[in-house]
C-alpha atoms as a PDB file:
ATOM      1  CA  UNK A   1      96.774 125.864  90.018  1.00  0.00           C
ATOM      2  CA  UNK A   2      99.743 127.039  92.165  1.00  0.00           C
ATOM      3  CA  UNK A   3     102.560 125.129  92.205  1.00  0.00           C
ATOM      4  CA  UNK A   4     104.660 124.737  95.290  1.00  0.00           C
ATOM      5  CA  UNK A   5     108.550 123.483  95.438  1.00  0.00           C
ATOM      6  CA  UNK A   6     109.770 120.344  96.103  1.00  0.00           C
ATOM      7  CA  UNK A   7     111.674 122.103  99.208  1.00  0.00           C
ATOM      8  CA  UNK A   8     108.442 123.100 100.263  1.00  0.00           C
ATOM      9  CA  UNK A   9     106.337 119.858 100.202  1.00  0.00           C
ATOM     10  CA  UNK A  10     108.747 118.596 101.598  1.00  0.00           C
ATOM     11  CA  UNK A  11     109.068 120.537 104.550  1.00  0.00           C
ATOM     12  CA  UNK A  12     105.023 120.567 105.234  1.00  0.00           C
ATOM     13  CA  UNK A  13     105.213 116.947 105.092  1.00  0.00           C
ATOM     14  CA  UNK A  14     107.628 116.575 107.660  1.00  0.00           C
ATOM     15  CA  UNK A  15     105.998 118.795 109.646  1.00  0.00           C
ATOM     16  CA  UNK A  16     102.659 117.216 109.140  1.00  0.00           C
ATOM     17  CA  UNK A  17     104.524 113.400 109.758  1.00  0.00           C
ATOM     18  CA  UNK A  18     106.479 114.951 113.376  1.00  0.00           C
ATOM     19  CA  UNK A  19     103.001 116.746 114.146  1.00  0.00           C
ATOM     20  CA  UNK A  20     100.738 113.301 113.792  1.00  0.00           C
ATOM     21  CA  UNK A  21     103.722 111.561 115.743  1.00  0.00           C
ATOM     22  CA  UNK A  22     103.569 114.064 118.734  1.00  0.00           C
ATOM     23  CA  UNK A  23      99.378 113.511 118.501  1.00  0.00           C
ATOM     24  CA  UNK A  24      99.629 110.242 118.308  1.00  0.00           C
ATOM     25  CA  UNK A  25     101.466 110.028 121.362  1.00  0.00           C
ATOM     26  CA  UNK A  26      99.880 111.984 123.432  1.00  0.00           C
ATOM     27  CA  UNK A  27      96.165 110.796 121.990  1.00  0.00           C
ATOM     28  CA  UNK A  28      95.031 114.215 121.711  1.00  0.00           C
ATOM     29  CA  UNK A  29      93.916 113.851 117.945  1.00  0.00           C
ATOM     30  CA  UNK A  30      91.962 117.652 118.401  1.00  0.00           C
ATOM     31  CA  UNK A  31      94.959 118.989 117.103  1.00  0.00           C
ATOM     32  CA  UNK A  32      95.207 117.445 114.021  1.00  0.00           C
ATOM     33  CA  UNK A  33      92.304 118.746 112.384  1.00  0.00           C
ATOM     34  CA  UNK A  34      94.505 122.380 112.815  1.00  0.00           C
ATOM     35  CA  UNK A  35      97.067 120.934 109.988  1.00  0.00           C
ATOM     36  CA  UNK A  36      94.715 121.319 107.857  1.00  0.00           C
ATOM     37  CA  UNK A  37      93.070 125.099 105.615  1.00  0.00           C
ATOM     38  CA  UNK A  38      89.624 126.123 107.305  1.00  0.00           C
ATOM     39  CA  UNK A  39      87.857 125.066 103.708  1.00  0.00           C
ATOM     40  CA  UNK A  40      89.644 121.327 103.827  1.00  0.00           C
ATOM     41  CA  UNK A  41      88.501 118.252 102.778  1.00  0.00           C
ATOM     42  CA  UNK A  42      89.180 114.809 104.214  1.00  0.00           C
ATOM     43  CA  UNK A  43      88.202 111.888 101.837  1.00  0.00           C
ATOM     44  CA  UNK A  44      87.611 108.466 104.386  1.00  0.00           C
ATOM     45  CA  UNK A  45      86.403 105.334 101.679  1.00  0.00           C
ATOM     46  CA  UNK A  46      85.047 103.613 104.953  1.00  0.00           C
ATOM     47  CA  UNK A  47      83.741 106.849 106.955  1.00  0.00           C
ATOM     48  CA  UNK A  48      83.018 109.205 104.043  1.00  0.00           C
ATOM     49  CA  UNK A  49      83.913 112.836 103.342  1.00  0.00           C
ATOM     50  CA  UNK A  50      84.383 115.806 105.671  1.00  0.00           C
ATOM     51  CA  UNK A  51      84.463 119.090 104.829  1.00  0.00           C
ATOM     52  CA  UNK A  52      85.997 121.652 106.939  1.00  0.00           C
ATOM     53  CA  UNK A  53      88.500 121.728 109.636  1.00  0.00           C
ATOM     54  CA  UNK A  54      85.593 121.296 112.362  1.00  0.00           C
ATOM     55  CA  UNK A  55      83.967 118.535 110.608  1.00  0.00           C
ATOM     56  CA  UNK A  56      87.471 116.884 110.347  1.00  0.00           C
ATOM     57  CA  UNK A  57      87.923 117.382 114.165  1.00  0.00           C
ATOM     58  CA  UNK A  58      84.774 115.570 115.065  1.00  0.00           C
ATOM     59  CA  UNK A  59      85.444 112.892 113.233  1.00  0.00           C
ATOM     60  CA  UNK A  60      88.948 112.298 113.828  1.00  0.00           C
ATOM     61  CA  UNK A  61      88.465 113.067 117.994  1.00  0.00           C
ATOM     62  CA  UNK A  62      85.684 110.303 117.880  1.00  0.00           C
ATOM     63  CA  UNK A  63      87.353 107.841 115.399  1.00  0.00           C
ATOM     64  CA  UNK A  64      90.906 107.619 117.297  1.00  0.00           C
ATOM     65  CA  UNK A  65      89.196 107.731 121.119  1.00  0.00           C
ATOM     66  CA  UNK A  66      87.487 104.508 120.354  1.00  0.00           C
ATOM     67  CA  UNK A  67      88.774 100.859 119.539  1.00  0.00           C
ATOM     68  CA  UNK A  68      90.665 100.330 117.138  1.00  0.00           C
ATOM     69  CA  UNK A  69      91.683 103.559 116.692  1.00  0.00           C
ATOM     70  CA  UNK A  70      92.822 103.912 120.358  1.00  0.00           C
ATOM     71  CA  UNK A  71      94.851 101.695 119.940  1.00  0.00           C
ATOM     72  CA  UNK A  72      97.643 102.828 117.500  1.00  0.00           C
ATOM     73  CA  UNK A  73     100.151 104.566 118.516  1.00  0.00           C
ATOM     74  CA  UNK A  74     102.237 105.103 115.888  1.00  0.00           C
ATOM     75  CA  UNK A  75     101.775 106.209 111.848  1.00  0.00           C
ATOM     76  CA  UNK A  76     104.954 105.536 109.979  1.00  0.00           C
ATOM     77  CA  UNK A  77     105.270 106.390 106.474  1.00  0.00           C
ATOM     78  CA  UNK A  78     106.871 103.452 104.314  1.00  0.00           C
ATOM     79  CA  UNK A  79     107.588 105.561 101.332  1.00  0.00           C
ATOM     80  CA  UNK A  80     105.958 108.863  99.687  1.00  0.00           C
ATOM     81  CA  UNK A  81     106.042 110.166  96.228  1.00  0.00           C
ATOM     82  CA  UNK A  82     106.330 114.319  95.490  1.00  0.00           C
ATOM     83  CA  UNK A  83     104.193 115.314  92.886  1.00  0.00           C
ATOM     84  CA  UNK A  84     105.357 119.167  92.608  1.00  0.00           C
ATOM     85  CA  UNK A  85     102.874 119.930  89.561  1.00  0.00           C
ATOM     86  CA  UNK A  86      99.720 118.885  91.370  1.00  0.00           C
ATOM     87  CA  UNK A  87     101.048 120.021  95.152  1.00  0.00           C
ATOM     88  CA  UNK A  88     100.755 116.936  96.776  1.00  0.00           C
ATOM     89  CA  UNK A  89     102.087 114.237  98.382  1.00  0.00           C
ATOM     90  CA  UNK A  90     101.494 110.240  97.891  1.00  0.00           C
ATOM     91  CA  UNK A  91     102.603 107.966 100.605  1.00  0.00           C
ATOM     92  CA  UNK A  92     102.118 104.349 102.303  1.00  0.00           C
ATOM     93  CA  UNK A  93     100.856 104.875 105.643  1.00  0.00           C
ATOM     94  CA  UNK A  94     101.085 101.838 108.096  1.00  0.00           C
ATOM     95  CA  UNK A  95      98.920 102.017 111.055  1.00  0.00           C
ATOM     96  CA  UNK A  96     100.743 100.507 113.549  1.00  0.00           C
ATOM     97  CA  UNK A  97      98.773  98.865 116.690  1.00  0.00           C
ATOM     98  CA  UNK A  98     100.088  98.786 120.192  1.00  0.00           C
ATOM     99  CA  UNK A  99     102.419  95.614 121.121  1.00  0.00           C
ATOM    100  CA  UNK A 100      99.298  92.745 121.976  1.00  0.00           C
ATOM    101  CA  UNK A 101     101.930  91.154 123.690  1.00  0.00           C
ATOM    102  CA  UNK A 102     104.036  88.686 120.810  1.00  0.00           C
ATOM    103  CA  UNK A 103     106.365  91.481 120.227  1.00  0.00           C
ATOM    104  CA  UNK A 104     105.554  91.409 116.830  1.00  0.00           C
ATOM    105  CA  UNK A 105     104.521  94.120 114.236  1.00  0.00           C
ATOM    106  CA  UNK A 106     100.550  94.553 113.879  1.00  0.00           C
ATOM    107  CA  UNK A 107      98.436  96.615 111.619  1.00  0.00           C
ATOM    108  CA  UNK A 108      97.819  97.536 108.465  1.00  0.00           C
ATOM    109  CA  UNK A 109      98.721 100.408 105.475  1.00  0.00           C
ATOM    110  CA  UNK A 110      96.712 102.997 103.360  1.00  0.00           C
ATOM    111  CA  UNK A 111      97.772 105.440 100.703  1.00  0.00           C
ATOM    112  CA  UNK A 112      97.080 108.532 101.478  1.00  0.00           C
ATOM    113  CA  UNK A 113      96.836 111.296  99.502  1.00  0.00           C
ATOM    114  CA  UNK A 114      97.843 114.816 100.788  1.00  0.00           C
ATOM    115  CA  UNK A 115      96.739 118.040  98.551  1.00  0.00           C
ATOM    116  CA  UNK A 116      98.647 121.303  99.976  1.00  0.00           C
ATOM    117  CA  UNK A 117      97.184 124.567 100.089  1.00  0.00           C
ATOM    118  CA  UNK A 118     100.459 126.687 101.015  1.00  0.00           C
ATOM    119  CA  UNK A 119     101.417 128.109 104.744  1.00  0.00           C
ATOM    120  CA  UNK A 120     102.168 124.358 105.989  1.00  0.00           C
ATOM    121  CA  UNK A 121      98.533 123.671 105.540  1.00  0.00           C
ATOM    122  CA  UNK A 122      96.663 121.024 103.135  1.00  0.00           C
ATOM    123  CA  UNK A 123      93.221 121.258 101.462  1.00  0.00           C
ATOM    124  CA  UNK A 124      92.954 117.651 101.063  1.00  0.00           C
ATOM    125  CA  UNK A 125      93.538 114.359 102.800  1.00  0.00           C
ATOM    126  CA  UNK A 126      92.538 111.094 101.137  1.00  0.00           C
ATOM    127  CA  UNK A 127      92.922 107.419 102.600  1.00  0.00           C
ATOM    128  CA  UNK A 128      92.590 104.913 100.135  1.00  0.00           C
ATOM    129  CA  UNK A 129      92.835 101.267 101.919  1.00  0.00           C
ATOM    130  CA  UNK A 130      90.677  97.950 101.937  1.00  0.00           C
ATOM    131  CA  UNK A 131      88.613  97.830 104.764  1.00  0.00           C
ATOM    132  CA  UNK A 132      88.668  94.061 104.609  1.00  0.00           C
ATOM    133  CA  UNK A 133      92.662  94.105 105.365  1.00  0.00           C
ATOM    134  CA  UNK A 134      92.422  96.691 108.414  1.00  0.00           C
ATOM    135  CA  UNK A 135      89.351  94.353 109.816  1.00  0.00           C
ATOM    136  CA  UNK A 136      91.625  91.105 109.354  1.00  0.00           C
ATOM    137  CA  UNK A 137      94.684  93.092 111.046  1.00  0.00           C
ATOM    138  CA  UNK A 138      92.432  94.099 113.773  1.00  0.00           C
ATOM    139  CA  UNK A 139      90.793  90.753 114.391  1.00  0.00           C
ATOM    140  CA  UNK A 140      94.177  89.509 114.557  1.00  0.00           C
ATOM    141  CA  UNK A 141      95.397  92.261 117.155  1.00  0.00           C
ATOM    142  CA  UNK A 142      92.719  90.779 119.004  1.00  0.00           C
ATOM    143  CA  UNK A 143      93.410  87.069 119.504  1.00  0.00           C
ATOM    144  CA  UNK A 144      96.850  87.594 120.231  1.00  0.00           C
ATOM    145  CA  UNK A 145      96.106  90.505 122.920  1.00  0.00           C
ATOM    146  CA  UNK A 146      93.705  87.886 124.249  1.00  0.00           C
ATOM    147  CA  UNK A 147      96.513  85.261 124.214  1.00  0.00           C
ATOM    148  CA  UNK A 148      98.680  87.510 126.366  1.00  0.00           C
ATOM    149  CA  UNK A 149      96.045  89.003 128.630  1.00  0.00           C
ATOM    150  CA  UNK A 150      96.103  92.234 127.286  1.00  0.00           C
ATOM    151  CA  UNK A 151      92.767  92.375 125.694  1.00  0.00           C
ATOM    152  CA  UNK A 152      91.037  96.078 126.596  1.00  0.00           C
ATOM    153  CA  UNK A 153      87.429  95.673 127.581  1.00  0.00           C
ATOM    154  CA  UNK A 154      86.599  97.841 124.519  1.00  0.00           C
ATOM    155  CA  UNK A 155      88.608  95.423 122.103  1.00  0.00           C
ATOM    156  CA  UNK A 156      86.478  92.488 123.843  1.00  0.00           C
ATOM    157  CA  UNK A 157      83.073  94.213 122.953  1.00  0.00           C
ATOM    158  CA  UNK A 158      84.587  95.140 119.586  1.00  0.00           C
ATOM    159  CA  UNK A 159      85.124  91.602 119.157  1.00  0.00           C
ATOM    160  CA  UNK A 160      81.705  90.398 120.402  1.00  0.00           C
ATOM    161  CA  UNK A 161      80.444  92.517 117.237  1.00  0.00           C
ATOM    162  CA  UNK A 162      82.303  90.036 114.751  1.00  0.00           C
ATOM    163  CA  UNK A 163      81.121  86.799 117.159  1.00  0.00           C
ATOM    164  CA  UNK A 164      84.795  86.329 118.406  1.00  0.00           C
END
């Protein structure tokens, strides 16, 4: 096992955190898959595993261009732990939705799990979360958006699924 600095995680996972941040933004999520070695794995408890950076790119293009996804913005990371010995990098991810119009906070966190592989890349990416929370968060999103009249058509037929 190689074993990378402390400097060095470090600086990959700023990259990768300012890098997701300028995707987010601009919602082209095509790029992301390109932080990550052409032999990577992404571990998703509710989607499953993908293996490969072009595997990861479909899945991540398809899953954040469609409700909920769409509609978050913004991925701060709460804390993170360095774990030099194993390469990685452990951190509370919150998911942060657009404003629905109460001005308030909305969304929900996952640990994630980053594995690097060395040249600013990672080999691994695992999301550990309860899908029960994220669906409660979004549900929530939902009625207040709808309180406020910014409810998205796609949100509404998301909805419909869960007979709100």
């Amino acid at each position: 096992m190689t074993t990378y600095s402390r400097e060095e995680l470090e600086t990959a996972f700023q990259q990768y955190q300012d890098e997701v941040d300028r995707i987010a933004g601009s919602g082209d999520w095509d790029r992301f898959a390109d932080l990550f070695a052409e032999d990577a794995t992404y571990v998703e408890h509710a989607y499953g595993s993908f293996s490969g950076r072009e595997q990861i790119r479909a899945w991540i293009t398809k899953t954040m261009s469609e409700f909920p996804g769409s509609e978050m913005p913004h991925f701060p990371i709460t804390w993170y732990l360095v774990d030099e010995e194993r390469g990685r990098i452990v951190c509370d991810v919150y998911n942060e939705m657009h404003d629905p119009g109460d001005g308030q906070p909305h969304g929900a966190s996952n640990i994630t799990i980053l594995t690097y592989a060395g040249d600013g890349l990672w080999s691994c990416e695992e999301d550990i979360y309860n899908p029960a929370t994220f669906l409660r968060a979004t549900k929530k999103w939902c009625r207040v958006a709808r309180e406020h009249d910014r409810m998205t058509p796609e949100a509404e037929a998301w909805m419909g699924m869960f007979g709100g």
